[in-house]
Protein backbone atom coordinates (compact mmCIF):
# COMPACT_ATOMS: atom_id res chain seq x y z
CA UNK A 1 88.55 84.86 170.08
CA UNK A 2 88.52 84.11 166.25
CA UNK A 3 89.11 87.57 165.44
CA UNK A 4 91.95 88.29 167.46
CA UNK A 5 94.09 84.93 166.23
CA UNK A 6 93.68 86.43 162.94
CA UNK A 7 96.12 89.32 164.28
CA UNK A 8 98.44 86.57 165.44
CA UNK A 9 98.03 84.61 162.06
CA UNK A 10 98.12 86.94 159.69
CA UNK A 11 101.60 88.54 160.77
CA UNK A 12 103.87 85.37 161.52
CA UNK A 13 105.56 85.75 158.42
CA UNK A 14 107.02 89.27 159.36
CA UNK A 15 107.62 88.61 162.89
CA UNK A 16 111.06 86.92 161.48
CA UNK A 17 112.02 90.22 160.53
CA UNK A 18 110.58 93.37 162.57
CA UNK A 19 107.47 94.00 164.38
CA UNK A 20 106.12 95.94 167.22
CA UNK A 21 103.72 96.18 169.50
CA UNK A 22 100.93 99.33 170.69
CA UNK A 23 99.33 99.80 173.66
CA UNK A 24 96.63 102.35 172.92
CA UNK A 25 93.94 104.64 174.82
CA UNK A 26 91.30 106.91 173.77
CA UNK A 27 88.20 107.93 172.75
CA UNK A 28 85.71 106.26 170.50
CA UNK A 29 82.32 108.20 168.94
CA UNK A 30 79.79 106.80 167.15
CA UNK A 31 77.01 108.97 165.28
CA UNK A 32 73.84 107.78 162.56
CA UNK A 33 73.10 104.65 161.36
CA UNK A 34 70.64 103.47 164.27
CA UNK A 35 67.39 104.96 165.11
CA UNK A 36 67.57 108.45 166.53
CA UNK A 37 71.37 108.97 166.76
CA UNK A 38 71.41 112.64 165.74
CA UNK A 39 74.01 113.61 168.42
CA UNK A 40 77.67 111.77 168.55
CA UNK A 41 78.06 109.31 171.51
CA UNK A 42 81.37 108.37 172.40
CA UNK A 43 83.16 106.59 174.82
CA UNK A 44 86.85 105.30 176.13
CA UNK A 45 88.75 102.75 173.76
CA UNK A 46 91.60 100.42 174.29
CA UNK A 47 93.46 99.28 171.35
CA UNK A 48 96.28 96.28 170.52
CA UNK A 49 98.33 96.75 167.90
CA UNK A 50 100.61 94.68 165.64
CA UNK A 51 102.69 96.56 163.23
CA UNK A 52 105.74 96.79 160.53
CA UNK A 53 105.86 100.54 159.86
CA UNK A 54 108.05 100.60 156.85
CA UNK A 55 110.22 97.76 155.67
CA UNK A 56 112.53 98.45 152.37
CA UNK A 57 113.34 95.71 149.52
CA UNK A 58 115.48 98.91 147.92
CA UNK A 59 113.51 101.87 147.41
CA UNK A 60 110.17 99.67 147.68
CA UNK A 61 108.46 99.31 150.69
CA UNK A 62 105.90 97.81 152.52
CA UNK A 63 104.06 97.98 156.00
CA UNK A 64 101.13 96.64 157.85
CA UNK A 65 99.31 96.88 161.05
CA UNK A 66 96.80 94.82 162.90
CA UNK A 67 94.76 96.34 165.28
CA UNK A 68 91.86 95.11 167.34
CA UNK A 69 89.63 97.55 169.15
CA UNK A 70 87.72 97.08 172.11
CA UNK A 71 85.24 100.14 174.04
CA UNK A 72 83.46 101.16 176.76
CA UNK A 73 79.62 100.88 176.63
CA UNK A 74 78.03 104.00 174.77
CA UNK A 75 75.26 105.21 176.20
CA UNK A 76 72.39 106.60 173.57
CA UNK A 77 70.16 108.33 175.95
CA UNK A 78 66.99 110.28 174.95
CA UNK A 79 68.50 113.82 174.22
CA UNK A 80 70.32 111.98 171.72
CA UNK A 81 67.11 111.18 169.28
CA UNK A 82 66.91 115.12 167.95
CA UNK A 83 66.35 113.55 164.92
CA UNK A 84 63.04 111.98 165.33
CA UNK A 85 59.96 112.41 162.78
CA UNK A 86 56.46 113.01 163.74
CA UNK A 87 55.87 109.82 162.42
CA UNK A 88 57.91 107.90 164.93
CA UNK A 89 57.06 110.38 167.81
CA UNK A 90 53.60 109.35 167.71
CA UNK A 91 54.91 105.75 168.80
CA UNK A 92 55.89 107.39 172.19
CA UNK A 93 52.58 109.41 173.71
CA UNK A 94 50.32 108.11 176.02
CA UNK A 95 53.18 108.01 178.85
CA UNK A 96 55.95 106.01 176.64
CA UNK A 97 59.13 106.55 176.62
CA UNK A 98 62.35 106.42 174.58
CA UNK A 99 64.77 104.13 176.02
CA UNK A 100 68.61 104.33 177.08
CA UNK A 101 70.19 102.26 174.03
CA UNK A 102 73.78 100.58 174.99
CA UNK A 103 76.25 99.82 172.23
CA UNK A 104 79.83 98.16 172.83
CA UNK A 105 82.26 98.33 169.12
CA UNK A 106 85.08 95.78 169.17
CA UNK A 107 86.89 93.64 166.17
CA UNK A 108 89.49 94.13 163.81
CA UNK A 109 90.98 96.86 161.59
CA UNK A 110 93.52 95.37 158.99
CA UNK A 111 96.28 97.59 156.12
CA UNK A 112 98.69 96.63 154.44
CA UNK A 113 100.99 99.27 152.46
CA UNK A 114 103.03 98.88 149.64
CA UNK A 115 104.74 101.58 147.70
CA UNK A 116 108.31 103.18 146.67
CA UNK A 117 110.41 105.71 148.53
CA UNK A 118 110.35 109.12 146.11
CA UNK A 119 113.11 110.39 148.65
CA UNK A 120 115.77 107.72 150.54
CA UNK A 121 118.40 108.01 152.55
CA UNK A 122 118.29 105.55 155.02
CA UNK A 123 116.07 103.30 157.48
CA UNK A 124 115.68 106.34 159.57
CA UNK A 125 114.86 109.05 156.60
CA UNK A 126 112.59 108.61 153.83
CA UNK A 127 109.31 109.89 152.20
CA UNK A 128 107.41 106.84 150.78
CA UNK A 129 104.04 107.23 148.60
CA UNK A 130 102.00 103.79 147.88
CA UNK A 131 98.79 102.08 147.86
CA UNK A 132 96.80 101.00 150.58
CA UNK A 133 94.73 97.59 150.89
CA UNK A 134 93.20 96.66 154.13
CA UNK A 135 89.78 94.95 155.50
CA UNK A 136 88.00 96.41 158.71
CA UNK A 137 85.75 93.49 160.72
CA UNK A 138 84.05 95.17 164.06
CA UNK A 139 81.36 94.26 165.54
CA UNK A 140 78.94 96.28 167.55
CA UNK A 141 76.73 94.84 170.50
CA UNK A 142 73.45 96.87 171.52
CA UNK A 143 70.63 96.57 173.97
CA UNK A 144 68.06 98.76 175.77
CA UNK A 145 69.59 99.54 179.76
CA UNK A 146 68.12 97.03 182.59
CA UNK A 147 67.40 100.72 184.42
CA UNK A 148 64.65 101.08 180.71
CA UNK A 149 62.61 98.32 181.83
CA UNK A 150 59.73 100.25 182.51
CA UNK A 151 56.37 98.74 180.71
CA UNK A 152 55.47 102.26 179.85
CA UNK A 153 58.70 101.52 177.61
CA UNK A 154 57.60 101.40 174.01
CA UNK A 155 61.15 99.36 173.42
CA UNK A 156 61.74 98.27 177.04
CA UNK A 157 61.50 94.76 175.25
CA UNK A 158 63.99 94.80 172.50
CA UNK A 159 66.02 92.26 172.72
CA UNK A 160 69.95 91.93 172.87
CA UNK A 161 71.25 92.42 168.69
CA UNK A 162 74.91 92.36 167.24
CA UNK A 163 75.65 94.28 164.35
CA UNK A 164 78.73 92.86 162.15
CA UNK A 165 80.30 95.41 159.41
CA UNK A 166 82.97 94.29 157.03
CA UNK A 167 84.23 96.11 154.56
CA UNK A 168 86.84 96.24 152.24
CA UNK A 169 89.63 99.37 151.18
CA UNK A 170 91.75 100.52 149.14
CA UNK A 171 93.34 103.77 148.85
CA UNK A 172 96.67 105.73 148.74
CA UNK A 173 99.28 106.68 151.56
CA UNK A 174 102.14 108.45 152.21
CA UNK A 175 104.62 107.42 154.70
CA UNK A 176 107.57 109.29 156.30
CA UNK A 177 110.39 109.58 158.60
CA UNK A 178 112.96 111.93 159.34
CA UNK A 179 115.81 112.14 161.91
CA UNK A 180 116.47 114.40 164.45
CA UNK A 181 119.54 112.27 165.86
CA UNK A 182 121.03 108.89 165.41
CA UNK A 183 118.83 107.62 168.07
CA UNK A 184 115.70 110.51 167.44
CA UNK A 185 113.01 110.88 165.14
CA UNK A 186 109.54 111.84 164.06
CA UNK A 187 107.32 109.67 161.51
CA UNK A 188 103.64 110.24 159.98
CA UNK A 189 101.61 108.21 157.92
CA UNK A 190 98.84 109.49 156.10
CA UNK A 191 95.92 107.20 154.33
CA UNK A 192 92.70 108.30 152.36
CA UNK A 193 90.69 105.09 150.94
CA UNK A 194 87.45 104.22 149.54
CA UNK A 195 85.91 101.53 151.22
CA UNK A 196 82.73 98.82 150.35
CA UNK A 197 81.07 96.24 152.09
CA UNK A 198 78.12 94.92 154.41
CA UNK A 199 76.18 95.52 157.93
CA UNK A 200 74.32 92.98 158.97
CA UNK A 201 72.10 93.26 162.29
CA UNK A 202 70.55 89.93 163.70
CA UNK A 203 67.87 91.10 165.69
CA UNK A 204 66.28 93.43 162.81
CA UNK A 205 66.82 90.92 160.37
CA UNK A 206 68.80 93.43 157.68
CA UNK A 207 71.22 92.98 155.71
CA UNK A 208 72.87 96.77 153.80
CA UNK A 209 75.73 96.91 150.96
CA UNK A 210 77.62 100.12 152.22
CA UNK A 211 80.20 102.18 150.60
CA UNK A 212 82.22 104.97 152.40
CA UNK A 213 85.63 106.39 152.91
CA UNK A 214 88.73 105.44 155.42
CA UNK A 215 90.88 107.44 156.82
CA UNK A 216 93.98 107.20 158.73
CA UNK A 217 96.42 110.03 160.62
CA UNK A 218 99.22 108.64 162.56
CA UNK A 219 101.73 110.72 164.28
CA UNK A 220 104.78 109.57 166.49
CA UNK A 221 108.25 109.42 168.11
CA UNK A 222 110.97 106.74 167.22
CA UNK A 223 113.74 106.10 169.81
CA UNK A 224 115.88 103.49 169.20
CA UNK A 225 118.93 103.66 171.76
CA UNK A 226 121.44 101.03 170.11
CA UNK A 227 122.15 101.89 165.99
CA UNK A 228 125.23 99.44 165.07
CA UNK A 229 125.92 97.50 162.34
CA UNK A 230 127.12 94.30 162.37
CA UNK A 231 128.85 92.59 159.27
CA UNK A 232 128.15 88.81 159.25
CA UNK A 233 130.64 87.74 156.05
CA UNK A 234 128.36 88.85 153.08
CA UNK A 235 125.75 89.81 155.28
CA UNK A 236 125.25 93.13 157.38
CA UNK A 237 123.02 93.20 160.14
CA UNK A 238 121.39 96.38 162.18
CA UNK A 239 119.57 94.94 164.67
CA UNK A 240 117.24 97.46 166.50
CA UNK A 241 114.75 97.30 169.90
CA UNK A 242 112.84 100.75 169.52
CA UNK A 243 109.86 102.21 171.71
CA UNK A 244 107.34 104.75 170.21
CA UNK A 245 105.07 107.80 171.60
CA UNK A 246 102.01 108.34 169.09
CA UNK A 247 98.85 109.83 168.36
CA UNK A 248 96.27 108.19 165.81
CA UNK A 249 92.80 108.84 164.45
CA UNK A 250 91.21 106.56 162.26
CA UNK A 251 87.44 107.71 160.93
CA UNK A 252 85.09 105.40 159.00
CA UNK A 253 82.41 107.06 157.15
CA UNK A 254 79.81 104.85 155.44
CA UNK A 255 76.54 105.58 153.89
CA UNK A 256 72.95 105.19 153.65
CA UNK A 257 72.43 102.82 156.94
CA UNK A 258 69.57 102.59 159.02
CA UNK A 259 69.04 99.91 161.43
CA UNK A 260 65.87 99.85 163.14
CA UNK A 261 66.53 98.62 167.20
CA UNK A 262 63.05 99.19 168.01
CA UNK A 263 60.74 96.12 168.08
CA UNK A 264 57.83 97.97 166.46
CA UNK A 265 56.38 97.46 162.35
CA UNK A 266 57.62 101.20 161.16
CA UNK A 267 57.01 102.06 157.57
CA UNK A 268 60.03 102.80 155.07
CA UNK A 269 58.50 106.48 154.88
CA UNK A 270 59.06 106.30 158.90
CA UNK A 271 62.89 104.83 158.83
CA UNK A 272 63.93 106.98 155.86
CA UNK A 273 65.26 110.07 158.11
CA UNK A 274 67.46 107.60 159.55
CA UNK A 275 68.88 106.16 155.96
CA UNK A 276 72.22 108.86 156.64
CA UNK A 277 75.95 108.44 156.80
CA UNK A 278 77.08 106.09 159.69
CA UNK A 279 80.42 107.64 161.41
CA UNK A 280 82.74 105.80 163.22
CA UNK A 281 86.25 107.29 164.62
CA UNK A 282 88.79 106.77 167.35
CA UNK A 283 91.38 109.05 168.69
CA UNK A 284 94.20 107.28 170.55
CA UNK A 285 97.58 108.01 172.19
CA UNK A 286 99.70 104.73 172.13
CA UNK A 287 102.95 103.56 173.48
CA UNK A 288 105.48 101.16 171.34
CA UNK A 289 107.61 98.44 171.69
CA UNK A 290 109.18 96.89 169.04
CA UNK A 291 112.61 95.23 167.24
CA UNK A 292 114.11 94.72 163.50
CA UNK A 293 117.13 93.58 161.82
């Protein structure tokens, strides 16, 4: 509940001005980082979005979104631990077995752009280059499945555990729109940032300082059926209610993470195949509603 007010909080003093709102649904995957994920696991995603595309103050500009995720439960069954060592396959003879992990990612991905419009010729057509600042705060929520709670489990036991990663970006981005008609167009933005921060698990007790890369693809229609101007004395006025068609994909790469899930005393020399790049990305179509002046 605390994460999502932030969404509300942090964008009252643009809602004044423009904002919209996404409706989004995809696909989320998930691969290293926990014991035994070798293979990607993925899963459908829902996403809520709060965002200013591109605002001007003259040929500066500046843009945010808010976006909080929420999945399906990933299921990390046993052909997903490829990966294993010897070591840690000695932990399961005898009749054990691995068990069926569940994971659930939700939180908060945060940007804001600023930057200045290299070409400009109006609200509707411009190619903008900046920098990128943001903070991404998910969470992820794991457990063994009730159907693992066999005693010839070696980790039938484990215990519910939350994962919380924040980290912290910044980057560069380009940002673009061009018209096909007075009420038509198509707009990208592009974002490549470097990104540091922590993962902390509760039930393992750990506690990593990550780095890693962000990166952002966002591709869309803009249809905005009313385009007037209205001149208020001094002032002029476009007001604008718009709806948008879009396809994102967001990937979070961070390294050297390895979270061990399973109840048992493992030696570093057993965990170190699992010290590897933790990848996180969604792939969502969204819908838009939104309004400026």
């Amino acid at each position: 509940m605390m994460k999502k007010s932030v969404i509300i909080i942090l964008s009252l003093s643009t809602l004044l001005t423009a904002t919209e709102f996404q409706y989004g649904d995809g696909t989320f995957s998930m691969k290293g980082g926990f014991v035994g994920l070798t293979d990607t696991i993925d899963t459908d995603i829902n996403s809520y979005t709060l965002t200013d595309r591109h605002s001007n103050i003259g040929n500066f500009f500046y843009g945010y979104d808010f976006t909080w995720y929420d999945s399906d439960t990933l299921r990390q069954n046993q052909d997903s631990y490829n990966g294993i060592s010897s070591d840690l396959n000695n932990l399961f003879q005898n009749g054990s077995s691995l068990p069926t992990l569940e994971h659930r990612f939700k939180g908060l991905d945060a940007n804001l752009r600023v930057g200045y419009d290299i070409l400009h010729k109006n609200q509707d057509n411009f190619l903008g280059l900046g920098l990128l600042l943001g903070i991404s705060i998910p969470t992820i929520d794991s457990a063994s499945s009730d159907s693992d709670s066999d005693s010839s489990d070696v980790m039938g036991l484990i215990e519910d555990s939350e994962t919380e990663i924040s980290t912290y970006k910044i980057g560069a981005t380009i940002n673009f729109q061009k018209a096909f008609t007075k009420q038509l167009s198509i707009y990208g933005i592009g974002s490549y940032a470097y990104q540091t921060g922590n993962i902390k698990n509760d039930y393992a007790d750990s506690d990593y300082s990550v780095d890693g890369t962000f990166q952002e693809y966002n591709l869309g229609l803009y249809f905005s059926p009313f385009t007037e101007k209205y001149q208020w004395g001094w002032l002029t006025l476009s007001p604008r209610i718009y709806a948008t068609l879009g396809y994102k994909y967001v990937k979070w790469d961070v390294d050297d993470v390895a979270i061990n899930l399973t109840g048992q005393e493992m030696s570093s020399e057993v965990l170190d195949p699992f010290a590897t790049k933790f990848t996180m990305d969604t792939s969502i179509g969204y819908f838009g509603l939104g309004y400026s002046f």
